[in-house]
PDB file of N, CA and C in Angstrom:
ATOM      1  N   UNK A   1     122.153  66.366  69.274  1.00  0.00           N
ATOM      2  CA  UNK A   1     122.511  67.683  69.749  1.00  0.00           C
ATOM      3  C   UNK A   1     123.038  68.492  68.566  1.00  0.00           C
ATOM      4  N   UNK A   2     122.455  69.475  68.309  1.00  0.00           N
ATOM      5  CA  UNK A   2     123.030  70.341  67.082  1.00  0.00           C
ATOM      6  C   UNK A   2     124.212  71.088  67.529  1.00  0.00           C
ATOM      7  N   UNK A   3     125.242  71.397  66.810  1.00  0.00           N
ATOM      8  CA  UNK A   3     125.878  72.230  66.513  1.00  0.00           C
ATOM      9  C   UNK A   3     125.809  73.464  66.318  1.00  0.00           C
ATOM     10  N   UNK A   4     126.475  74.276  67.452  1.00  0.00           N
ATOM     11  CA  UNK A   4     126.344  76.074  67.061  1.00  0.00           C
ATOM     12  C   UNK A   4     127.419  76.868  66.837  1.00  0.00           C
ATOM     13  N   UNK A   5     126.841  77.840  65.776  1.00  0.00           N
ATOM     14  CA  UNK A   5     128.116  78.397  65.530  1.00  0.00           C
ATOM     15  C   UNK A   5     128.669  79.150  66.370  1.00  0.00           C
ATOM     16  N   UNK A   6     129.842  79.836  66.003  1.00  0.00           N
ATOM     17  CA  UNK A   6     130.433  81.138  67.149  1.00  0.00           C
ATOM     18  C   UNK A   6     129.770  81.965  67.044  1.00  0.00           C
ATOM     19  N   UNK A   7     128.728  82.426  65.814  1.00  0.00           N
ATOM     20  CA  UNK A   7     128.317  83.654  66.177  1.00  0.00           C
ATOM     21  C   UNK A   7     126.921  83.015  67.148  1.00  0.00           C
ATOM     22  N   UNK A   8     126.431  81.910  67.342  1.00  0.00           N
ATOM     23  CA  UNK A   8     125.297  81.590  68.235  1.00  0.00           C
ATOM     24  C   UNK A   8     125.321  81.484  69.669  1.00  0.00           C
ATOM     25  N   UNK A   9     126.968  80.854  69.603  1.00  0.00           N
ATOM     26  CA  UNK A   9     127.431  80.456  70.903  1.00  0.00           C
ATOM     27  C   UNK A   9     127.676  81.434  71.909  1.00  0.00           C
ATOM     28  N   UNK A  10     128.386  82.976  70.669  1.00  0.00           N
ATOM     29  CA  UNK A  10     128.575  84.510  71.380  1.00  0.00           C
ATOM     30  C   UNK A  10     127.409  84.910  72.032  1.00  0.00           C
ATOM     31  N   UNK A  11     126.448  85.053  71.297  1.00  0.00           N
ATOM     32  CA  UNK A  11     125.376  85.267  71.386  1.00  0.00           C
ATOM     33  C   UNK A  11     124.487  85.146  72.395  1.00  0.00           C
ATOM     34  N   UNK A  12     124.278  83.623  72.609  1.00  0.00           N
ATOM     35  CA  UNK A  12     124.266  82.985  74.352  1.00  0.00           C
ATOM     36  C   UNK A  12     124.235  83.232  75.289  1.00  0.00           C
ATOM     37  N   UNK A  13     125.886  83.272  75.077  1.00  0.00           N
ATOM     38  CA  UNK A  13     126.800  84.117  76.261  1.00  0.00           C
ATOM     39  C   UNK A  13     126.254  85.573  76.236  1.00  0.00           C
ATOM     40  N   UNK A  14     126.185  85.664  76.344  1.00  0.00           N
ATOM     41  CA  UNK A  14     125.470  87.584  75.825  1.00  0.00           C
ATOM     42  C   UNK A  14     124.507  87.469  76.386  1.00  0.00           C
ATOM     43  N   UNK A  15     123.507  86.857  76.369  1.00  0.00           N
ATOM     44  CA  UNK A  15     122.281  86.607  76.677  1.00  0.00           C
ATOM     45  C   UNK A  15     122.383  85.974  77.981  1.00  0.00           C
ATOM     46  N   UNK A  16     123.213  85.510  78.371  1.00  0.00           N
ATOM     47  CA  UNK A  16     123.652  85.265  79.851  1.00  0.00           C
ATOM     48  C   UNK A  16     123.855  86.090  80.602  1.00  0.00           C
ATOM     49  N   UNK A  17     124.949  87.024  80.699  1.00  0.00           N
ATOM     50  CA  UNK A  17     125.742  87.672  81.058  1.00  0.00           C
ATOM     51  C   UNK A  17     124.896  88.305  81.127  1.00  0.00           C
ATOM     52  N   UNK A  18     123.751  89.139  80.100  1.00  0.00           N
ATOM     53  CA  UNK A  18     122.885  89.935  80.434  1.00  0.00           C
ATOM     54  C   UNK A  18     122.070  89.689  81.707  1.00  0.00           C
ATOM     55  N   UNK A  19     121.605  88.708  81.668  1.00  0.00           N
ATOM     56  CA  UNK A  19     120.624  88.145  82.552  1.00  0.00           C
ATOM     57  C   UNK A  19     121.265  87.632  84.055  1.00  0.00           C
ATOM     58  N   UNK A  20     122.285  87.856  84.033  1.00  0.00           N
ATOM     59  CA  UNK A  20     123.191  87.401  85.255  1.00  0.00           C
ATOM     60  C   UNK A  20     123.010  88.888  86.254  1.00  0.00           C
ATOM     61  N   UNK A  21     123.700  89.727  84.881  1.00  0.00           N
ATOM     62  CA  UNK A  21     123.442  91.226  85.359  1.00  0.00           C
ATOM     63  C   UNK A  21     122.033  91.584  85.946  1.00  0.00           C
ATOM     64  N   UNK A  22     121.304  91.205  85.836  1.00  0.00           N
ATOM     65  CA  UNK A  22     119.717  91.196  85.760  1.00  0.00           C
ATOM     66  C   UNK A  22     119.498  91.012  87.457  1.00  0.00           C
ATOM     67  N   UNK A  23     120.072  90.071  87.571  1.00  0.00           N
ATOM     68  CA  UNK A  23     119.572  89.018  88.473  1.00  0.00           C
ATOM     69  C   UNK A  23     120.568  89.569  89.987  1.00  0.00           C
ATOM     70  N   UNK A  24     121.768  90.038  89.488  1.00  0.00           N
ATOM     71  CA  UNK A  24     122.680  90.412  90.563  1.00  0.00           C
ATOM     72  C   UNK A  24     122.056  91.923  90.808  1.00  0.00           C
ATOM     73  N   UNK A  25     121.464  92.639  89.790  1.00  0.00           N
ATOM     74  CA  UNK A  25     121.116  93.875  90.197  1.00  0.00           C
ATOM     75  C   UNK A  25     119.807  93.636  90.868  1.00  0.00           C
ATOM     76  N   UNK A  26     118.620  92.629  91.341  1.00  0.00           N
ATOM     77  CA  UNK A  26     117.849  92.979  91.825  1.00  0.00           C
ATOM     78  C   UNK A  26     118.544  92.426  93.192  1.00  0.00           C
ATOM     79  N   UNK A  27     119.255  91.377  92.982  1.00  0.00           N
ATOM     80  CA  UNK A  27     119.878  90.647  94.542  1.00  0.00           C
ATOM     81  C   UNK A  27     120.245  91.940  95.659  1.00  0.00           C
ATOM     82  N   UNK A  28     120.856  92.917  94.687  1.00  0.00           N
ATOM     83  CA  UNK A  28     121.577  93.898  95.581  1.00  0.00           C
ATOM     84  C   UNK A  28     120.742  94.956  96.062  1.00  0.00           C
ATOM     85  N   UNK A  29     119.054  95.519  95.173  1.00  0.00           N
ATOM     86  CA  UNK A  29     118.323  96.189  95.765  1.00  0.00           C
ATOM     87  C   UNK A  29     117.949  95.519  96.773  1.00  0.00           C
ATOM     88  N   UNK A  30     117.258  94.013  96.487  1.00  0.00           N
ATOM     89  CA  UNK A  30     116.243  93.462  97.558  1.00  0.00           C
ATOM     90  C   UNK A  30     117.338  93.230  98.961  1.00  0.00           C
ATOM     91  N   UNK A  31     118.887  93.706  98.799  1.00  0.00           N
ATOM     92  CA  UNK A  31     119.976  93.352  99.919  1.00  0.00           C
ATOM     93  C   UNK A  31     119.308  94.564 100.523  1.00  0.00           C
ATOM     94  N   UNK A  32     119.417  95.618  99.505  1.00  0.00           N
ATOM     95  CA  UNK A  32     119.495  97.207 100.475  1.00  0.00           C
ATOM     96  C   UNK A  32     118.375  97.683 101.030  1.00  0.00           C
ATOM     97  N   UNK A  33     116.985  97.194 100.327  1.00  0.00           N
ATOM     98  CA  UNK A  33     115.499  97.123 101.073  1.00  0.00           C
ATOM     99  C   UNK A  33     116.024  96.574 102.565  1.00  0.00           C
ATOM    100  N   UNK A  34     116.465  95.039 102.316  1.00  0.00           N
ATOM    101  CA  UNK A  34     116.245  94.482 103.649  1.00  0.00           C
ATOM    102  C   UNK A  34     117.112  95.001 104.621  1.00  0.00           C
ATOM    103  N   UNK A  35     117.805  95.985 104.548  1.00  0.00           N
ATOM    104  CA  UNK A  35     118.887  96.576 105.409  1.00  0.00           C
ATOM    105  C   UNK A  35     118.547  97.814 106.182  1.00  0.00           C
ATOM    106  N   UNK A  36     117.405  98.160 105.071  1.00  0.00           N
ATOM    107  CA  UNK A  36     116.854  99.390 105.601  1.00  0.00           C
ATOM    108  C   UNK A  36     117.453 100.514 104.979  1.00  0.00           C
ATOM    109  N   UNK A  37     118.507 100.488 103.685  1.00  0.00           N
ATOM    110  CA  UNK A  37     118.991 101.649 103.062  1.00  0.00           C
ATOM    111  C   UNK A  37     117.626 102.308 102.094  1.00  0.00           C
ATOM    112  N   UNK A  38     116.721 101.384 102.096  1.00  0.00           N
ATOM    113  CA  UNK A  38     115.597 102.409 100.495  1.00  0.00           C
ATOM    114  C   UNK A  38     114.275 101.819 101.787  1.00  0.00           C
ATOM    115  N   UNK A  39     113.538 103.047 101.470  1.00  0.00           N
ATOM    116  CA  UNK A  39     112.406 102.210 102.200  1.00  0.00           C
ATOM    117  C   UNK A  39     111.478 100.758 101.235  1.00  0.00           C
ATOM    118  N   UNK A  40     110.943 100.550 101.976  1.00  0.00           N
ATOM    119  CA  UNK A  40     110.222  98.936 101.410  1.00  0.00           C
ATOM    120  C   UNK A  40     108.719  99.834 100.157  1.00  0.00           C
ATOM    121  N   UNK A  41     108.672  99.004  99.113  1.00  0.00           N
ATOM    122  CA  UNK A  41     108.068  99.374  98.264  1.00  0.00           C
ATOM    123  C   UNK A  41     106.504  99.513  98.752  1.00  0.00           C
ATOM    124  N   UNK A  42     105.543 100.097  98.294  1.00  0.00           N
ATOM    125  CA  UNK A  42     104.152 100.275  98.686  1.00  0.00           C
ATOM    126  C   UNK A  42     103.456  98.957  98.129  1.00  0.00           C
ATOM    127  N   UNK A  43     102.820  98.109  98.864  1.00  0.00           N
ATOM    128  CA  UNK A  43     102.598  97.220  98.767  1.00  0.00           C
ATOM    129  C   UNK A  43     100.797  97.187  98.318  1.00  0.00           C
ATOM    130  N   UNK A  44     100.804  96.240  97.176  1.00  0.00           N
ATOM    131  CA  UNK A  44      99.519  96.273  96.323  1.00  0.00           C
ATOM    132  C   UNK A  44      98.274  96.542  97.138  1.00  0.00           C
ATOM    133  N   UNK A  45      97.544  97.484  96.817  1.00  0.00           N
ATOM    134  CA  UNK A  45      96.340  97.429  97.607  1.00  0.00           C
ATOM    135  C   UNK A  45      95.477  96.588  97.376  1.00  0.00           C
ATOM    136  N   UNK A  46      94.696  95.612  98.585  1.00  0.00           N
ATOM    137  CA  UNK A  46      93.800  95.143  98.430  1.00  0.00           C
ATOM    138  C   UNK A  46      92.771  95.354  99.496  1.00  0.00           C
ATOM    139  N   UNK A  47      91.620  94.913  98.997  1.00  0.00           N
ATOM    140  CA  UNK A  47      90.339  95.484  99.275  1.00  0.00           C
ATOM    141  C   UNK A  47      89.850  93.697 100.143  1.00  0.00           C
ATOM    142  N   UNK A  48      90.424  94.116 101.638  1.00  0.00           N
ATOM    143  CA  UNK A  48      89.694  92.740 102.752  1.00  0.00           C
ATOM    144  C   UNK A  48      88.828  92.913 102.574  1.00  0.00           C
ATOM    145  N   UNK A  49      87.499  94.165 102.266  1.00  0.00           N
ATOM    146  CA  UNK A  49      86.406  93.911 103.187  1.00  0.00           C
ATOM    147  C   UNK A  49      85.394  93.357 102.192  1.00  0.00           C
ATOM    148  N   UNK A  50      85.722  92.815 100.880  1.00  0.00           N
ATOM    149  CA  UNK A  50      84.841  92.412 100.162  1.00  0.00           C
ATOM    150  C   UNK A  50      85.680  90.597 100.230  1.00  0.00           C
ATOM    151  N   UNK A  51      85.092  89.886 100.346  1.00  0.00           N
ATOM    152  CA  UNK A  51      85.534  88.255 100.698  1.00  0.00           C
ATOM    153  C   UNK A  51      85.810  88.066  98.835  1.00  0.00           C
ATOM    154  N   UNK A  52      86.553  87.105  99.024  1.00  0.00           N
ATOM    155  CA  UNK A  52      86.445  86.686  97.609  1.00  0.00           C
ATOM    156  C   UNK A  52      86.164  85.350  97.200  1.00  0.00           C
ATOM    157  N   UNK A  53      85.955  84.623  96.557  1.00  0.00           N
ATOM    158  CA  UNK A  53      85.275  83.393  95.853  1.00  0.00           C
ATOM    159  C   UNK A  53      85.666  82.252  97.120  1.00  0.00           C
ATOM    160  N   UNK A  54      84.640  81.453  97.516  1.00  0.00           N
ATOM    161  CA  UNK A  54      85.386  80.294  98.317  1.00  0.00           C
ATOM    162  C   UNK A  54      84.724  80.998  99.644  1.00  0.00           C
ATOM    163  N   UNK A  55      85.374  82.216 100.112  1.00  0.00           N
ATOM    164  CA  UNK A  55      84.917  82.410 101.139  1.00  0.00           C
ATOM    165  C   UNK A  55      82.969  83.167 101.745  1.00  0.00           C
ATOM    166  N   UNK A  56      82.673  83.067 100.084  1.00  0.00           N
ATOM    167  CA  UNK A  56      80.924  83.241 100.749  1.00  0.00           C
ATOM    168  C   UNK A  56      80.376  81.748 100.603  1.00  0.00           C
ATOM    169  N   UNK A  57      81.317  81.018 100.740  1.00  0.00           N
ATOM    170  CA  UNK A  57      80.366  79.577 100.833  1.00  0.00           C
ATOM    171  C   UNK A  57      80.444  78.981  99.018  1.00  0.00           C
ATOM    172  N   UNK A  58      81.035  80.022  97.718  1.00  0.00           N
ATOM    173  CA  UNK A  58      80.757  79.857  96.790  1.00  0.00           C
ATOM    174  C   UNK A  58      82.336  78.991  95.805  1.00  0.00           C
ATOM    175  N   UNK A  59      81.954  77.596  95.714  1.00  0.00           N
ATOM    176  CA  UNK A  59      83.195  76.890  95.141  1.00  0.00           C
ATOM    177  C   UNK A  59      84.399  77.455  94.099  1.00  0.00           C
ATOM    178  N   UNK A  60      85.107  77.513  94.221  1.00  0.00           N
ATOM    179  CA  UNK A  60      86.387  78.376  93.521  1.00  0.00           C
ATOM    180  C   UNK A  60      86.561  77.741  91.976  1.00  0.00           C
ATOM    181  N   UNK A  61      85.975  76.209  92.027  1.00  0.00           N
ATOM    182  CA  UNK A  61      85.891  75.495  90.730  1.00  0.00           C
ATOM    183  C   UNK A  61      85.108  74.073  91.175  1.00  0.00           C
ATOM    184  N   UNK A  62      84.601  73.472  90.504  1.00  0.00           N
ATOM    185  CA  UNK A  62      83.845  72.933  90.975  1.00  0.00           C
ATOM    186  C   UNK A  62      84.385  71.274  89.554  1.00  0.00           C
ATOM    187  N   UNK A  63      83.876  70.163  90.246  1.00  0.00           N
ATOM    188  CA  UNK A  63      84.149  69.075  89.439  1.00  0.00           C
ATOM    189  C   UNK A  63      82.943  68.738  88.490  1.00  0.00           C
ATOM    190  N   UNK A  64      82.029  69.137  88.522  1.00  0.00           N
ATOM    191  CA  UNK A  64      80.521  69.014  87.885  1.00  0.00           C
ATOM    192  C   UNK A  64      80.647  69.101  86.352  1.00  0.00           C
ATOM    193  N   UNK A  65      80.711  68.127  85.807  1.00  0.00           N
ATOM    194  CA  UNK A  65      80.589  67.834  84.437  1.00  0.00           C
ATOM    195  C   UNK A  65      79.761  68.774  83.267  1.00  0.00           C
ATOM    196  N   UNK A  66      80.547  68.768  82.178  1.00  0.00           N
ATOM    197  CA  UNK A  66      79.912  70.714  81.611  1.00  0.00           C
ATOM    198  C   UNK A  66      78.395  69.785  80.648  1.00  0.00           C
ATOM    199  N   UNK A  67      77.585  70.407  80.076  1.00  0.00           N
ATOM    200  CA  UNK A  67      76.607  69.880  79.255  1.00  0.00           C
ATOM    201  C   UNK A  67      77.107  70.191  77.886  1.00  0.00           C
TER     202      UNK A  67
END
């Protein structure tokens, strides 16, 4: 296990704390979405009416050995 200095160890911590912040600020939007204070974000469009791989009968990956 190496040894770190104080200025690495500060550093860290910093890099924590940031990311703590990070993490508590989305906790508290995704609180206020689910509460009903912001409305719910627009959700990715996708396109049902074209099937995608697998579902025309066509294998998604297949085990067949390459040449």
């Amino acid at each position: 296990m190496a040894l770190l200095s104080t200025a690495e160890i500060l550093e860290e911590l910093s890099e924590a704390a940031r990311r703590m912040r990070e993490v508590r600020s989305a906790a508290l939007e995704l609180r206020s979405i689910r509460a009903g204070d912001e409305p719910n974000p627009t959700p990715l469009p996708i396109d049902l009416s074209q099937p995608g791989p697998g579902f025309r009968g066509e294998p998604i990956r297949t085990n067949a050995p390459t040449a």
